[in-house]
Protein backbone atom coordinates (compact mmCIF):
# COMPACT_ATOMS: atom_id res chain seq x y z
CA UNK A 1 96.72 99.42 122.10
CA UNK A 2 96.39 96.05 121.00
CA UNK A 3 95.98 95.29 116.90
CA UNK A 4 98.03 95.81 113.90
CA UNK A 5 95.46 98.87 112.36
CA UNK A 6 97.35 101.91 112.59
CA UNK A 7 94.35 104.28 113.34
CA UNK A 8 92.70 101.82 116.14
CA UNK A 9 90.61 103.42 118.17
CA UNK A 10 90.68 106.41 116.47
CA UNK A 11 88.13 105.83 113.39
CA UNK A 12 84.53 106.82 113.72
CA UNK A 13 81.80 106.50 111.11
CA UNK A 14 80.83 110.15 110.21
CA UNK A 15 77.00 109.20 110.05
CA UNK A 16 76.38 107.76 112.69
CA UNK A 17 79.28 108.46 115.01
CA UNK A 18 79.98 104.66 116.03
CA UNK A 19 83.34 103.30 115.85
CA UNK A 20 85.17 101.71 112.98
CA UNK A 21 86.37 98.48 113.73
CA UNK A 22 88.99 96.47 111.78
CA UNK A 23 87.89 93.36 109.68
CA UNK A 24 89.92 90.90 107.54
CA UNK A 25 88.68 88.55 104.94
CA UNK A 26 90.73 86.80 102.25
CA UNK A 27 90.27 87.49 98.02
CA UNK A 28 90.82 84.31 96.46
CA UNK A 29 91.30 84.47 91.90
CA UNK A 30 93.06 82.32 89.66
CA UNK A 31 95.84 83.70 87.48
CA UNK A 32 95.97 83.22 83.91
CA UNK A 33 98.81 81.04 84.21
CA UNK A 34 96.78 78.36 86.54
CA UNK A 35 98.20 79.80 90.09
CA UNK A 36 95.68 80.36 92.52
CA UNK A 37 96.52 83.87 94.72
CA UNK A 38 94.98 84.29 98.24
CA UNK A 39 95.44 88.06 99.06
CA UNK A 40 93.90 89.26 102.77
CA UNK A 41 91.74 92.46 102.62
CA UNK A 42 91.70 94.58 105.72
CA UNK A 43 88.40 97.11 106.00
CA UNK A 44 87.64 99.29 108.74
CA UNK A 45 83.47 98.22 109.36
CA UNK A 46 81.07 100.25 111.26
CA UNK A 47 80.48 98.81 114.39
CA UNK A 48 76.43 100.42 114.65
CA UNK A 49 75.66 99.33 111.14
CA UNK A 50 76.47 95.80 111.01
CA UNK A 51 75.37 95.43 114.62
CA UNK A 52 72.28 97.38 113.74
CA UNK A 53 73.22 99.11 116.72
CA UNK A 54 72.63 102.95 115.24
CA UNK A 55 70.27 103.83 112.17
CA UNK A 56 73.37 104.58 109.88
CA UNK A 57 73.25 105.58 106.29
CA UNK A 58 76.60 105.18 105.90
CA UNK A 59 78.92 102.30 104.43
CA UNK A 60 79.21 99.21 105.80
CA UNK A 61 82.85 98.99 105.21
CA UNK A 62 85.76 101.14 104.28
CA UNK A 63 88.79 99.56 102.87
CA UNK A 64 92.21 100.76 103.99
CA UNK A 65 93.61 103.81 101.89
CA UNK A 66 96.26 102.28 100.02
CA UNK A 67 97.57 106.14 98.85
CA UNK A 68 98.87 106.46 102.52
CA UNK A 69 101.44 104.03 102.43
CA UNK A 70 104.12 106.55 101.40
CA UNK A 71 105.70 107.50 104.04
CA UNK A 72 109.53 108.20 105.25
CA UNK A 73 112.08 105.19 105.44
CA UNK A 74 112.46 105.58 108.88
CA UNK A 75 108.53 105.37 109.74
CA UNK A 76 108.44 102.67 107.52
CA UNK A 77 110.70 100.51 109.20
CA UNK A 78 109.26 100.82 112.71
CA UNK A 79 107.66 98.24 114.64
CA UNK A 80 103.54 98.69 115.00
CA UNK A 81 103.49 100.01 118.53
CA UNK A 82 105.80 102.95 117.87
CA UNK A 83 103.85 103.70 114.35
CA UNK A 84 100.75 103.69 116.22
CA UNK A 85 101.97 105.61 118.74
CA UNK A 86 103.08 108.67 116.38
CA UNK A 87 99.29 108.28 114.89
CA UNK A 88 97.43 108.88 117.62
CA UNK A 89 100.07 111.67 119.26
CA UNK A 90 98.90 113.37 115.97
CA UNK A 91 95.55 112.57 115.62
CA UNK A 92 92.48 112.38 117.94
CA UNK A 93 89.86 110.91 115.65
CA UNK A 94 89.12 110.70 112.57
CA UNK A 95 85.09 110.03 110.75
CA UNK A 96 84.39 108.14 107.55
CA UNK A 97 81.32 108.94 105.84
CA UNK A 98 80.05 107.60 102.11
CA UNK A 99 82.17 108.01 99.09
CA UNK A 100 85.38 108.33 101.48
CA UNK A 101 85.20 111.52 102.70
CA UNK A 102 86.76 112.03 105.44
CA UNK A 103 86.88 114.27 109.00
CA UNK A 104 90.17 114.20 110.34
CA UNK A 105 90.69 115.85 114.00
CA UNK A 106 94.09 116.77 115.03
CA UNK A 107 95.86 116.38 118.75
CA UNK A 108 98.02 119.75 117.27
CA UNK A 109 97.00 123.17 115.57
CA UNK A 110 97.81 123.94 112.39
CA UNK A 111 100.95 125.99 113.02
CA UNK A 112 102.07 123.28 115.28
CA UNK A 113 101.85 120.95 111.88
CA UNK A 114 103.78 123.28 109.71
CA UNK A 115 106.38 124.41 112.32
CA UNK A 116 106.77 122.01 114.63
CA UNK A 117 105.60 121.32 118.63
CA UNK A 118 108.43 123.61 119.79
CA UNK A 119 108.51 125.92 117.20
CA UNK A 120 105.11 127.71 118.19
CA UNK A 121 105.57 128.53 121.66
CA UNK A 122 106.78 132.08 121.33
CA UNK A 123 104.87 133.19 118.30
CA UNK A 124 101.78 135.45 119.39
CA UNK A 125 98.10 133.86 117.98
CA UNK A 126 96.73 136.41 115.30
CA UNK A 127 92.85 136.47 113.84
């Protein structure tokens, strides 16, 4: 997977079911002391809506969530490719719709989440 978005590939608007795909553009201000700060500004953008592809009624663009960034030391110091590997072992697809709600489907169930991959084999499936 090429790209430095962890979730690429994965993110689908939850309107209109296109995909989310990575944009950059730069936020340029002046600080009070005179110094002028150019900060980039990554947003996932639906791919149907600006295209005008699919009638969405969703957002245009959805800027990273800057709340997941708090992960362990040892995820945090791997390289891109092995980051976005784990992702998308874990998940299969995630949908953005208005407001940032999101729909987040999952390669695992949800004792596989809590226990562990290897930990559920043996334990019988209850209703």
């Amino acid at each position: 997977m090429k790209g430095n978005a962890l979730l690429s590939g994965n993110v689908f608007c939850g309107h209109c079911g296109a995909r989310l795909h990575l944009s950059t553009a730069n936020k340029c201000y002046t600080k009070a002391d005179g110094a002028k700060v150019r900060k980039p500004r990554v947003r996932y953008v639906c791919y149907g809506k600006t295209r005008k592809i699919t009638p969405c009624e969703g957002q245009s663009a959805y800027i990273q969530h800057d709340e997941i960034i708090s992960w362990s030391s040892l995820y945090d110091s791997a390289p891109i490719e092995a980051k976005k590997m784990i992702v998308n072992s874990m998940i299969k697809r995630v949908d953005v719709y208005r407001n940032y709600e999101l729909n987040v489907e999952l390669n695992m169930n949800i004792r596989q989440f809590f226990l562990g991959m290897e930990e559920t084999e043996n334990i019988p499936i209850t209703a």
